[in-house]
C-alpha atoms as a PDB file:
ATOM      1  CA  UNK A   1       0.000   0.000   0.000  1.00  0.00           C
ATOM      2  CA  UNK A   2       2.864   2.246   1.234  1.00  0.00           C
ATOM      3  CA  UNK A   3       4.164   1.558  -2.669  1.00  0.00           C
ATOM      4  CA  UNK A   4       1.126   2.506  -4.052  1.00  0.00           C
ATOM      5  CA  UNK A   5       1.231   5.889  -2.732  1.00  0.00           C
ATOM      6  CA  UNK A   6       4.439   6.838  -3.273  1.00  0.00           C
ATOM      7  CA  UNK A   7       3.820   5.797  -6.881  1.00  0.00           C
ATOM      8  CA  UNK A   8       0.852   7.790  -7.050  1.00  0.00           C
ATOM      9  CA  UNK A   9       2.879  10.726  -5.476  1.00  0.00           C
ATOM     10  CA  UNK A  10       5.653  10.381  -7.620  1.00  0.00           C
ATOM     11  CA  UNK A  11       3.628  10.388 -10.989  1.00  0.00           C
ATOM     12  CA  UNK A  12       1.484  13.584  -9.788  1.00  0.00           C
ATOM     13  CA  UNK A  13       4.519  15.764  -8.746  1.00  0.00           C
ATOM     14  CA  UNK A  14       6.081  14.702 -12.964  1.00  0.00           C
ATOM     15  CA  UNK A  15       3.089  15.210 -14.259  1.00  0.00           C
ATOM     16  CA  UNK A  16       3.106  18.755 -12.977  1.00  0.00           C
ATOM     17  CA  UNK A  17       6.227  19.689 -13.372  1.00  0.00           C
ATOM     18  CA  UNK A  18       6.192  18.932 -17.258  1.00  0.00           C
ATOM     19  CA  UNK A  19       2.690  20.508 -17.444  1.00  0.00           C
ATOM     20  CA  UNK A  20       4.564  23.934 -15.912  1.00  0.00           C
ATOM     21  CA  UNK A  21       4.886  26.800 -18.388  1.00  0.00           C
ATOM     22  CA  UNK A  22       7.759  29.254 -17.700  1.00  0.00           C
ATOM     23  CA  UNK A  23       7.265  32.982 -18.089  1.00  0.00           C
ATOM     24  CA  UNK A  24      11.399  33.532 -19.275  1.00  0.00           C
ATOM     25  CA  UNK A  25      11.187  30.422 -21.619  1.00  0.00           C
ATOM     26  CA  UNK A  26       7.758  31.561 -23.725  1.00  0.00           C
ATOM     27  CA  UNK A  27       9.576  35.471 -23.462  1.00  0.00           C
ATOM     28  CA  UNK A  28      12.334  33.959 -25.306  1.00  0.00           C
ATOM     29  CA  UNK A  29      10.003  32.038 -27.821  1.00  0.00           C
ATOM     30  CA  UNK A  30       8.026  34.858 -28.753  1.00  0.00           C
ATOM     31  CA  UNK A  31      10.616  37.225 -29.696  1.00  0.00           C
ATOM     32  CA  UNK A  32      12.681  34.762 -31.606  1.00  0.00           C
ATOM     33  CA  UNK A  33      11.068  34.826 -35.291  1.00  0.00           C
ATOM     34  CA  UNK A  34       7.301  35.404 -36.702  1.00  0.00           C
ATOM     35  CA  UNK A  35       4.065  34.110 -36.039  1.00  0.00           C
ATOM     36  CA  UNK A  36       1.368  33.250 -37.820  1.00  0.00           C
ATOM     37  CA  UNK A  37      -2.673  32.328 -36.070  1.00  0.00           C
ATOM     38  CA  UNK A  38      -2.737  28.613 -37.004  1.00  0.00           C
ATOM     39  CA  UNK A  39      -6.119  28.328 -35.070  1.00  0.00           C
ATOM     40  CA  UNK A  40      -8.336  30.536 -33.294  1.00  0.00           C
ATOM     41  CA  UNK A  41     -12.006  29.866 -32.306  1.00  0.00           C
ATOM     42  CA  UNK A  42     -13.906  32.453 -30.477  1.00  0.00           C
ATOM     43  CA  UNK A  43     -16.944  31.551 -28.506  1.00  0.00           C
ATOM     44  CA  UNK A  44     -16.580  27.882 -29.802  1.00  0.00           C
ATOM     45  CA  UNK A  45     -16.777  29.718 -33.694  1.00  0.00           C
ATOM     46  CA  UNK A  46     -14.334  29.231 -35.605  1.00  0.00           C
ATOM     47  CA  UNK A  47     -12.409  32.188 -36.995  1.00  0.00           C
ATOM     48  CA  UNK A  48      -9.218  31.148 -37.690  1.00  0.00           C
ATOM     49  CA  UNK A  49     -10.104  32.863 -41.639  1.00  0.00           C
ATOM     50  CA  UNK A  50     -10.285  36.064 -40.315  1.00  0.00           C
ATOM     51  CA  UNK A  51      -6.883  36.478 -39.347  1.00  0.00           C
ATOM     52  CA  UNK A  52      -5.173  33.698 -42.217  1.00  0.00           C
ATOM     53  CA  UNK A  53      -1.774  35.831 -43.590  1.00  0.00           C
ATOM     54  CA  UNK A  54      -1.529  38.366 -40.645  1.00  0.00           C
ATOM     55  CA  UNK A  55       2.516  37.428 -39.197  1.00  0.00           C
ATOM     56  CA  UNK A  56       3.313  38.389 -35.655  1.00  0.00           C
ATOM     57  CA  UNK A  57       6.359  39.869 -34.402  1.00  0.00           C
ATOM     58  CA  UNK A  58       6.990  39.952 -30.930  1.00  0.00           C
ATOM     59  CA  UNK A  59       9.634  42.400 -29.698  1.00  0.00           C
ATOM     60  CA  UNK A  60      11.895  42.419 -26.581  1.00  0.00           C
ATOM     61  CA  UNK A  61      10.308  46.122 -25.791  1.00  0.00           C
ATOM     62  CA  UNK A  62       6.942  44.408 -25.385  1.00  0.00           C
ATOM     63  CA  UNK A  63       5.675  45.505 -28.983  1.00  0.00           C
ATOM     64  CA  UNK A  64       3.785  43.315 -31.493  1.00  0.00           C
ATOM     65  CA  UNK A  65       4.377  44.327 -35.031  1.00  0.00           C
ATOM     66  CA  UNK A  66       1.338  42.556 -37.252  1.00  0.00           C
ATOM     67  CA  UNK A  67       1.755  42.434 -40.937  1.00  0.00           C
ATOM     68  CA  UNK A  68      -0.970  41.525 -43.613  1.00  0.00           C
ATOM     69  CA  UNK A  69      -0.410  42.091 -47.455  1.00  0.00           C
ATOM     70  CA  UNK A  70       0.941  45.486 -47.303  1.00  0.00           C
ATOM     71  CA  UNK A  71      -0.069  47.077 -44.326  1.00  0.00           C
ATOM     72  CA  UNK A  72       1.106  47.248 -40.902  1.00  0.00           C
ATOM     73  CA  UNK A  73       0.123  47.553 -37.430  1.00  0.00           C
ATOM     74  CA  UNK A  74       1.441  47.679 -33.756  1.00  0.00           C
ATOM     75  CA  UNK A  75       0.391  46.682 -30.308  1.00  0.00           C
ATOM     76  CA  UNK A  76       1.443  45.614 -27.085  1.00  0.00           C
ATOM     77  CA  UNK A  77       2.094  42.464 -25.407  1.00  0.00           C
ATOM     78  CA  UNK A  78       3.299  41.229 -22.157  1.00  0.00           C
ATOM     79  CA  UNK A  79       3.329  37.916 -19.525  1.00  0.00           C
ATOM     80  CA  UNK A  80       1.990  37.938 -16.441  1.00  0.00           C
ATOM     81  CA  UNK A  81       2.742  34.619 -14.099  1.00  0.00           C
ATOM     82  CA  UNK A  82       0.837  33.627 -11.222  1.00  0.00           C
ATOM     83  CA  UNK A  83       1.871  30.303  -9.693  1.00  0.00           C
ATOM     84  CA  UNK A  84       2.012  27.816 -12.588  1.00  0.00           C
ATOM     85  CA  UNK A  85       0.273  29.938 -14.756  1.00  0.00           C
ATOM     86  CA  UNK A  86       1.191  32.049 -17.579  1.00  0.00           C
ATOM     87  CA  UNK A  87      -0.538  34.498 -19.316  1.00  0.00           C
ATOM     88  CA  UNK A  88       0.123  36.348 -22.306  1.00  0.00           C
ATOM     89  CA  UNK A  89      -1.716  39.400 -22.767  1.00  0.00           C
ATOM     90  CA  UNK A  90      -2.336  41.370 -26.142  1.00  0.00           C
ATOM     91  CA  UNK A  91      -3.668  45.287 -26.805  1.00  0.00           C
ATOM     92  CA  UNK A  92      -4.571  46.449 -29.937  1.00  0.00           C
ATOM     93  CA  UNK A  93      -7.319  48.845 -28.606  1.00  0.00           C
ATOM     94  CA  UNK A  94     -10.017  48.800 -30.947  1.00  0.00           C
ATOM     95  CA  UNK A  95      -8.234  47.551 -34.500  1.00  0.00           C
ATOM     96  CA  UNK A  96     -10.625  44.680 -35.842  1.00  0.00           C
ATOM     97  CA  UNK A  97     -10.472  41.971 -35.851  1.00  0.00           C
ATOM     98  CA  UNK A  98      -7.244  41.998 -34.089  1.00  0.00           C
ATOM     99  CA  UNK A  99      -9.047  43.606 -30.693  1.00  0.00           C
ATOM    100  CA  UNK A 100     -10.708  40.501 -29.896  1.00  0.00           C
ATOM    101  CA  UNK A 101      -7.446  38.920 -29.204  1.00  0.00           C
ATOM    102  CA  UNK A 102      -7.231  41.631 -26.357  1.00  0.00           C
ATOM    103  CA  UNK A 103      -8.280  39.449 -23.286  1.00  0.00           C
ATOM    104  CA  UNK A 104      -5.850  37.650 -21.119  1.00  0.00           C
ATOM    105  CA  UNK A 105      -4.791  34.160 -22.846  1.00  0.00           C
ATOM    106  CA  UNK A 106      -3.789  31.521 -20.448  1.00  0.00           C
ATOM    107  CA  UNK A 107      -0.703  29.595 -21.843  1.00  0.00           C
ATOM    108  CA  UNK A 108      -1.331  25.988 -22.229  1.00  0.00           C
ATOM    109  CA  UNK A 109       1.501  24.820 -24.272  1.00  0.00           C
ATOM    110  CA  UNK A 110       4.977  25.962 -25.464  1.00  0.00           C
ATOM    111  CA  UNK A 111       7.606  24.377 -27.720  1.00  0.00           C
ATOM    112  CA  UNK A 112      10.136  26.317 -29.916  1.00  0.00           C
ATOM    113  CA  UNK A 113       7.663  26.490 -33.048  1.00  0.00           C
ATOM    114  CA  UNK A 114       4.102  26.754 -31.292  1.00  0.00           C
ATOM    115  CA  UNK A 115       2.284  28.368 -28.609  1.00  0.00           C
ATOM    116  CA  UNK A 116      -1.320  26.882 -27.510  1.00  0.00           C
ATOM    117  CA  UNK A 117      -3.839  29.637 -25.574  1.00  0.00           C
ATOM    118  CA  UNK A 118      -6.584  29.283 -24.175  1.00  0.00           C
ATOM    119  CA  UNK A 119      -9.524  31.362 -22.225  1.00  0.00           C
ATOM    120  CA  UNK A 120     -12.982  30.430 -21.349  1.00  0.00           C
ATOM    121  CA  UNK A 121     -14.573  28.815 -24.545  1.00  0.00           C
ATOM    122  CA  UNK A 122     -11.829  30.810 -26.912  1.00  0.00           C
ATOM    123  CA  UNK A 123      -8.379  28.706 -28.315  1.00  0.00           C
ATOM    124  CA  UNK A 124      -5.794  30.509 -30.274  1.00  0.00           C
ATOM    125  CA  UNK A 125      -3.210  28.468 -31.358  1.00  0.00           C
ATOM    126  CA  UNK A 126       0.042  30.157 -32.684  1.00  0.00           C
ATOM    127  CA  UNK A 127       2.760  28.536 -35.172  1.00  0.00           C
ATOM    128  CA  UNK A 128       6.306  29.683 -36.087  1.00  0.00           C
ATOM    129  CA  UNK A 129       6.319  30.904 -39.539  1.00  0.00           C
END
């Protein structure tokens, strides 16, 4: 029994420390390269289209430089962590459609080459281009 519970220990304390996202590691993911919204769904709609071709550039001075065909825009960006989460948050102030991203996103997932959010019933889902 004793066996059991230190298994069951030992399994809960890995499986939360590889579920941990850290603020410095997604920092230096963000501003290394250009983004592109490989998924988003808003309100359990999908509206990944309306934002297909905008790239993403994160900057070290907490500035998000969006492209699409041949105009540009800016915003800000910055992580917030509280205990083992991470959030990213975006402004854009009222620029549509790229204001809706404007809520807190709650960082689910981070690799080198993607970025998984989530809030309430919304999932953006960001891919290096």
């Amino acid at each position: 029994m004793r066996n059991c519970i230190f298994f069951f220990l030992a399994i809960t304390f890995l499986v939360g420390a590889c579920a941990k996202v850290n603020e410095n590691k997604v920092d230096r993911i963000l501003v290394n390269g250009s983004w592109n919204v490989a998924e988003w769904v808003e309100n359990e709609k999908e509206q990944t289209d309306s934002l297909s071709g905008y790239q993403f550039v994160f900057t070290k001075d907490q500035l998000v430089n969006v492209s699409f065909d041949s105009l540009s825009y800016e915003g800000k960006w910055s992580l917030n962590q509280e205990g083992r989460e991470v959030q990213l948050n975006l402004d854009f102030d009222t620029l549509q459609p790229l204001s809706q991203l404007g809520e807190p996103w709650n960082i689910v997932y981070e690799q080198k080459t993607a970025i998984e959010l989530k809030r309430t019933q919304d999932r953006l889902f960001l891919e290096k281009n």
